[in-house]
PDB file of N, CA and C in Angstrom:
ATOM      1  N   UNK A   1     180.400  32.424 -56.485  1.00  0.00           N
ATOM      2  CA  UNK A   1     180.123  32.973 -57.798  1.00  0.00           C
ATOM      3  C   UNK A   1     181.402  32.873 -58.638  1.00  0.00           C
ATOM      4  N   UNK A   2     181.692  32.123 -59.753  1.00  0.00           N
ATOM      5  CA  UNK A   2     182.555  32.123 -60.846  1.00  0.00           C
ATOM      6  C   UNK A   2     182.949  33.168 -61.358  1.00  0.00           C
ATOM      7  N   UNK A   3     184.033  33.626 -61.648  1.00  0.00           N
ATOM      8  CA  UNK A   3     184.688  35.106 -62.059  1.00  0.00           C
ATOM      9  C   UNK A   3     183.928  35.470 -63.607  1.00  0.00           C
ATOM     10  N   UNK A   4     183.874  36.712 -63.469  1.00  0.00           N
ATOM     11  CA  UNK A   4     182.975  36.899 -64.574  1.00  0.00           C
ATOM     12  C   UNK A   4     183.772  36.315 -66.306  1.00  0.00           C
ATOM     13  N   UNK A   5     183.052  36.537 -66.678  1.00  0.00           N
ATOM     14  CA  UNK A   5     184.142  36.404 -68.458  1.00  0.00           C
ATOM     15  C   UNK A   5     184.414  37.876 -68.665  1.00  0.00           C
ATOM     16  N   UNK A   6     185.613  37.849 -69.321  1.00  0.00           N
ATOM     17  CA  UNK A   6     186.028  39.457 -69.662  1.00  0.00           C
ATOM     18  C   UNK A   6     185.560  39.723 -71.355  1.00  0.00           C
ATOM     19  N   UNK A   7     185.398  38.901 -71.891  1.00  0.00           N
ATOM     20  CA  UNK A   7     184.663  39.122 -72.963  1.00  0.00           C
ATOM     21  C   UNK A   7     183.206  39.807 -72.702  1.00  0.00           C
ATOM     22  N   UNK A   8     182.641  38.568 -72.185  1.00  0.00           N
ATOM     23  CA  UNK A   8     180.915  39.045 -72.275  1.00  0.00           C
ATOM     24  C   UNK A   8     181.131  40.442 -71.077  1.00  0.00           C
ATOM     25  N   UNK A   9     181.902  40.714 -69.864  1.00  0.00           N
ATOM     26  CA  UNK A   9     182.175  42.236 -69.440  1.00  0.00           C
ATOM     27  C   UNK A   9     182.113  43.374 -70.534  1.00  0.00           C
ATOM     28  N   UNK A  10     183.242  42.997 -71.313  1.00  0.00           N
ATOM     29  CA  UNK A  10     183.308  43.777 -72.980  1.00  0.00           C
ATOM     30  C   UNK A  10     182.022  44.182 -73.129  1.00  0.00           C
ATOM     31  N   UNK A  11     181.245  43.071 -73.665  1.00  0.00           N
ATOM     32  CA  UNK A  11     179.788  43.664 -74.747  1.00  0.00           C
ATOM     33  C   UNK A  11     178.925  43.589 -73.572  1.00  0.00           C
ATOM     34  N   UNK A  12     178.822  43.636 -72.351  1.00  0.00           N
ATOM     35  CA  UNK A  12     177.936  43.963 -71.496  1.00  0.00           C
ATOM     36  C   UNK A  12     178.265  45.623 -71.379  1.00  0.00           C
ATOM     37  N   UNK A  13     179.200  46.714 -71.390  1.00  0.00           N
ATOM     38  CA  UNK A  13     179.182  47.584 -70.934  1.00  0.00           C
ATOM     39  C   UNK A  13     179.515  48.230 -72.368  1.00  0.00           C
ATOM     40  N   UNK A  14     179.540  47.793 -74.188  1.00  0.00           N
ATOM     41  CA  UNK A  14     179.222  48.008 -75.316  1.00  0.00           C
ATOM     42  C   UNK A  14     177.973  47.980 -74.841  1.00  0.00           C
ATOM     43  N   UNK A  15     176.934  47.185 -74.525  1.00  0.00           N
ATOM     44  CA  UNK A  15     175.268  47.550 -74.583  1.00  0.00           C
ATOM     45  C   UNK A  15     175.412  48.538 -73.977  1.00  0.00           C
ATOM     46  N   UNK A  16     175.861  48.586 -72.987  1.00  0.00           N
ATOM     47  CA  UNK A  16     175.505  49.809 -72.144  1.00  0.00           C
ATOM     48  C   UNK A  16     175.657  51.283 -72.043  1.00  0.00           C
ATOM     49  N   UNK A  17     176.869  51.307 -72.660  1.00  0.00           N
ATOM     50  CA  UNK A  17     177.267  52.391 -73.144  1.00  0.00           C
ATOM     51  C   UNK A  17     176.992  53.035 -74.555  1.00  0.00           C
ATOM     52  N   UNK A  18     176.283  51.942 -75.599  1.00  0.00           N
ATOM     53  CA  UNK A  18     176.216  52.143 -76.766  1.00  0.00           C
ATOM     54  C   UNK A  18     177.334  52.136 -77.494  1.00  0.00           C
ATOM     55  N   UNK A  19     178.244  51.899 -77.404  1.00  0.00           N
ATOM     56  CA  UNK A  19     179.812  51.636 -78.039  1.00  0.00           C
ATOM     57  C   UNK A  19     179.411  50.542 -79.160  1.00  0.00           C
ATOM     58  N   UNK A  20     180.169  50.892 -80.062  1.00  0.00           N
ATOM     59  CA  UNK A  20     180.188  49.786 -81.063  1.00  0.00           C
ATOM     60  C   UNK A  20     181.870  49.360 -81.139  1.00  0.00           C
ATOM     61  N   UNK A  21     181.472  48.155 -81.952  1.00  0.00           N
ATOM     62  CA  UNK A  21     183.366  47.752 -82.054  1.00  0.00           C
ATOM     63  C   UNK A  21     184.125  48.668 -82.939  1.00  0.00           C
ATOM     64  N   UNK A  22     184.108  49.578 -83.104  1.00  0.00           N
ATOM     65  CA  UNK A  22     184.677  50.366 -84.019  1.00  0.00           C
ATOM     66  C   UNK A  22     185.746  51.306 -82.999  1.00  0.00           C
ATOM     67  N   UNK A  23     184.431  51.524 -81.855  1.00  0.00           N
ATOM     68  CA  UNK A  23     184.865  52.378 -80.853  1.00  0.00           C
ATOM     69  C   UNK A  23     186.311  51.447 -79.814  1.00  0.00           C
ATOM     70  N   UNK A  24     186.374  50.232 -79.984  1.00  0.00           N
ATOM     71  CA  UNK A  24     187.468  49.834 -79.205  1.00  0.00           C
ATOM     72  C   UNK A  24     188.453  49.641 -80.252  1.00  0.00           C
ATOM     73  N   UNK A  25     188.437  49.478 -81.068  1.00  0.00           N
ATOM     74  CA  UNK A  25     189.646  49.987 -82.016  1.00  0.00           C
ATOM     75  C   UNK A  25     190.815  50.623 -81.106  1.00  0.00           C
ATOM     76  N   UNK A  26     190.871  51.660 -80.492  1.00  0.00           N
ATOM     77  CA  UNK A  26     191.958  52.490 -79.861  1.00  0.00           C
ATOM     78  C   UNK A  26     192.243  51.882 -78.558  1.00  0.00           C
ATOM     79  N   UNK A  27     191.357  50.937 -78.235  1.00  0.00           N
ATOM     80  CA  UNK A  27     191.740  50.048 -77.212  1.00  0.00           C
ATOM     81  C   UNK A  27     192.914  48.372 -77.193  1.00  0.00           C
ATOM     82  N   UNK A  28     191.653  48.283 -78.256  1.00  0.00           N
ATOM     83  CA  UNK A  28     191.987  46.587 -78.908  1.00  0.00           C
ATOM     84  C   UNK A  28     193.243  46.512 -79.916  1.00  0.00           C
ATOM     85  N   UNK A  29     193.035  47.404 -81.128  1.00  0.00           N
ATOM     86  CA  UNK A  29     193.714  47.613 -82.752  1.00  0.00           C
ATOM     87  C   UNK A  29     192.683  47.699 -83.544  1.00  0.00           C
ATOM     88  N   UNK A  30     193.173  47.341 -84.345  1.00  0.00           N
ATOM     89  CA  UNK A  30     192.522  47.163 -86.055  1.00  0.00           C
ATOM     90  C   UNK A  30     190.878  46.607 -85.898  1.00  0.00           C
ATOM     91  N   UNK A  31     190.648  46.699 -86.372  1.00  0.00           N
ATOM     92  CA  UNK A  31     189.023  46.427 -86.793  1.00  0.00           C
ATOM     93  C   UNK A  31     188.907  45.097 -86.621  1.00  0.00           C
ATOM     94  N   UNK A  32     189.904  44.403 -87.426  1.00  0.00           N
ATOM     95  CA  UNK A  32     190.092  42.535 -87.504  1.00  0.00           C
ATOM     96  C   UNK A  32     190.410  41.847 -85.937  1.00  0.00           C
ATOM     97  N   UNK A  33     191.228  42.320 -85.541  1.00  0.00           N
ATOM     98  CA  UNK A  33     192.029  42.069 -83.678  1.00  0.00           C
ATOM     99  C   UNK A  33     190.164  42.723 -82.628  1.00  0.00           C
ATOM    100  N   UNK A  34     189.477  43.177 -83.198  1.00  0.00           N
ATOM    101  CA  UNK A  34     188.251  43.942 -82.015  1.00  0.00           C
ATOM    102  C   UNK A  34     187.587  42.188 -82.672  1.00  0.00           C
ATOM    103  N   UNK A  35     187.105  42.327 -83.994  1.00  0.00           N
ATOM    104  CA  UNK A  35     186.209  40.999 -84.194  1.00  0.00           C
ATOM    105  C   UNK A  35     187.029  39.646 -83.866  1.00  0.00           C
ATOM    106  N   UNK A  36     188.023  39.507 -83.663  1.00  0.00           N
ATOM    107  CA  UNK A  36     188.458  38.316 -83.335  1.00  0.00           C
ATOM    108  C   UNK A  36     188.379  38.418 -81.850  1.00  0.00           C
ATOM    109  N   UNK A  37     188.592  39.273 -80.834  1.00  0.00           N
ATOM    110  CA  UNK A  37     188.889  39.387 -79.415  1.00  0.00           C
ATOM    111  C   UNK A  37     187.378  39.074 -79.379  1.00  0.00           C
ATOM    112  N   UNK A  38     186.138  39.675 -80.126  1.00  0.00           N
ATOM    113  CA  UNK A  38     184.733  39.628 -79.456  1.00  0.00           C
ATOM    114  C   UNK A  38     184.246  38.106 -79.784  1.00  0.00           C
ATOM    115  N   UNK A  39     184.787  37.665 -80.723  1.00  0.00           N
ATOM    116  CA  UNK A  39     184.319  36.306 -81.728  1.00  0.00           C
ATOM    117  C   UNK A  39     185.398  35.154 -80.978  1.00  0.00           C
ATOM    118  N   UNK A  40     186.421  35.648 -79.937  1.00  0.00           N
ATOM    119  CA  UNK A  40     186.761  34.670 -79.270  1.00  0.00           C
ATOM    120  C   UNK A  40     187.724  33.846 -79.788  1.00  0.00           C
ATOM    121  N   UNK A  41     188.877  34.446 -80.808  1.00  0.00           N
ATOM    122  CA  UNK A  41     189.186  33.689 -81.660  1.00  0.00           C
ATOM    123  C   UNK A  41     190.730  34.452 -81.531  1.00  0.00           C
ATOM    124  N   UNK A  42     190.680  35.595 -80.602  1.00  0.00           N
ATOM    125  CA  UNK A  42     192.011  36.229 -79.921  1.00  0.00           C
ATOM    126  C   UNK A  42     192.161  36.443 -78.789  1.00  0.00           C
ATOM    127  N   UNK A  43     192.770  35.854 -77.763  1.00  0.00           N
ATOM    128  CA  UNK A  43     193.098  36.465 -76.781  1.00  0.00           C
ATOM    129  C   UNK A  43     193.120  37.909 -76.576  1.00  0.00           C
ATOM    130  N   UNK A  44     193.040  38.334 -75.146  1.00  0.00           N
ATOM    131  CA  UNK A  44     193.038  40.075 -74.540  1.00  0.00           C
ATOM    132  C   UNK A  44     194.643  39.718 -74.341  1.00  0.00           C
ATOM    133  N   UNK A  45     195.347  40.475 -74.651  1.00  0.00           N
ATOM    134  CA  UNK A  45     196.735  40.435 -74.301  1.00  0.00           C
ATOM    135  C   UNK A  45     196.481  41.707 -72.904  1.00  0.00           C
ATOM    136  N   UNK A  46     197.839  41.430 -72.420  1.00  0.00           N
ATOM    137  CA  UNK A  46     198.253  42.577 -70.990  1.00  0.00           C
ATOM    138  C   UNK A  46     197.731  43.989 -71.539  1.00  0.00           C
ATOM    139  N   UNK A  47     198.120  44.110 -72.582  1.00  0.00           N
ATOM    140  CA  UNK A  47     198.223  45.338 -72.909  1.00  0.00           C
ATOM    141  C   UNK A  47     196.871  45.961 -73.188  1.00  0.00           C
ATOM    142  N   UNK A  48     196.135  45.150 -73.841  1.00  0.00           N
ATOM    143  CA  UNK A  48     194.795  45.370 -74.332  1.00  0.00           C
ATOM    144  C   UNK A  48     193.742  45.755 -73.161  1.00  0.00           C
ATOM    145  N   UNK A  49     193.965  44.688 -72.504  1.00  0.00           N
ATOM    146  CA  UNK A  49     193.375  44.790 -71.229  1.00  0.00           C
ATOM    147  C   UNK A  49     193.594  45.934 -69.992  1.00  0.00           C
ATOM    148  N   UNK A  50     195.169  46.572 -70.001  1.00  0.00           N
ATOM    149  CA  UNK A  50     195.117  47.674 -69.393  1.00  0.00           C
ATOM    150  C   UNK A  50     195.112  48.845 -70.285  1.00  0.00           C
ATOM    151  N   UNK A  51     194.958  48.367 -71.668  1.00  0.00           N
ATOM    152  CA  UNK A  51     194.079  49.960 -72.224  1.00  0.00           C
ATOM    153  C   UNK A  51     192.372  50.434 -71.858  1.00  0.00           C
ATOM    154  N   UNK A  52     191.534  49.016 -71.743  1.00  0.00           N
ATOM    155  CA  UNK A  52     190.521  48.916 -71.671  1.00  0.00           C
ATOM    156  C   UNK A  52     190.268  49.370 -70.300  1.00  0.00           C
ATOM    157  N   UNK A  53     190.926  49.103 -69.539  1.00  0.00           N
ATOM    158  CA  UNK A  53     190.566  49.311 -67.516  1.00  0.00           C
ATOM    159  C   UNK A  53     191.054  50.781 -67.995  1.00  0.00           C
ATOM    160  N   UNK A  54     191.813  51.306 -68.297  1.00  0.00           N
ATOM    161  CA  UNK A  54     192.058  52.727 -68.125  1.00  0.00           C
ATOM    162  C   UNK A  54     191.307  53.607 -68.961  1.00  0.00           C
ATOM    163  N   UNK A  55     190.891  52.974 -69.738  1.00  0.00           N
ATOM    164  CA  UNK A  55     189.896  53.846 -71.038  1.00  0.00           C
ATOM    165  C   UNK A  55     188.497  53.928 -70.933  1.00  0.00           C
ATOM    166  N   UNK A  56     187.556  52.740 -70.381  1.00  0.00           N
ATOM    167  CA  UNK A  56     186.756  52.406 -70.322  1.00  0.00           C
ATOM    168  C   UNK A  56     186.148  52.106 -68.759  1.00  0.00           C
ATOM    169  N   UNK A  57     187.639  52.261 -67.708  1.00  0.00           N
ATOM    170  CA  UNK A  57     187.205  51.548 -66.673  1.00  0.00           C
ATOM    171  C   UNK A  57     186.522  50.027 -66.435  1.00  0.00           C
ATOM    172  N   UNK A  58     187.221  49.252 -66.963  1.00  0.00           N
ATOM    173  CA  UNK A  58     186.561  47.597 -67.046  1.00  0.00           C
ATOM    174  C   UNK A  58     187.382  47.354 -65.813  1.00  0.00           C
ATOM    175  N   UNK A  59     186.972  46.885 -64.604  1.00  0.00           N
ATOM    176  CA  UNK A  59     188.081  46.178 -63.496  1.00  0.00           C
ATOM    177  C   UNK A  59     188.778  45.426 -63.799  1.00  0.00           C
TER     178      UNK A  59
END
């Protein structure tokens, strides 16, 4: 099995949780850095990514 994508992880556990991108703001940044990270058009930096595992629990 191919490692999952950490994006589509993202909006798989946004459906799930009902989170909107507004709500990763305090994860991601700014409003612009959440639509570019979901739209694929920014990298997850280190940092982003261990706000998200600690905030959200994403592995």
């Amino acid at each position: 099995m191919p490692p999952s994508d950490p994006i589509e992880a993202i909006k798989f556990l946004m459906d799930q949780q009902g989170l909107t991108p507004r709500d990763l703001e305090s994860f991601i940044g700014t409003s612009g850095h959440v639509s570019e990270v979901l739209n694929r058009k920014r990298k997850l930096s280190l940092a982003m990514i261990k706000r998200l595992h600690d905030g959200l629990r994403i592995p």
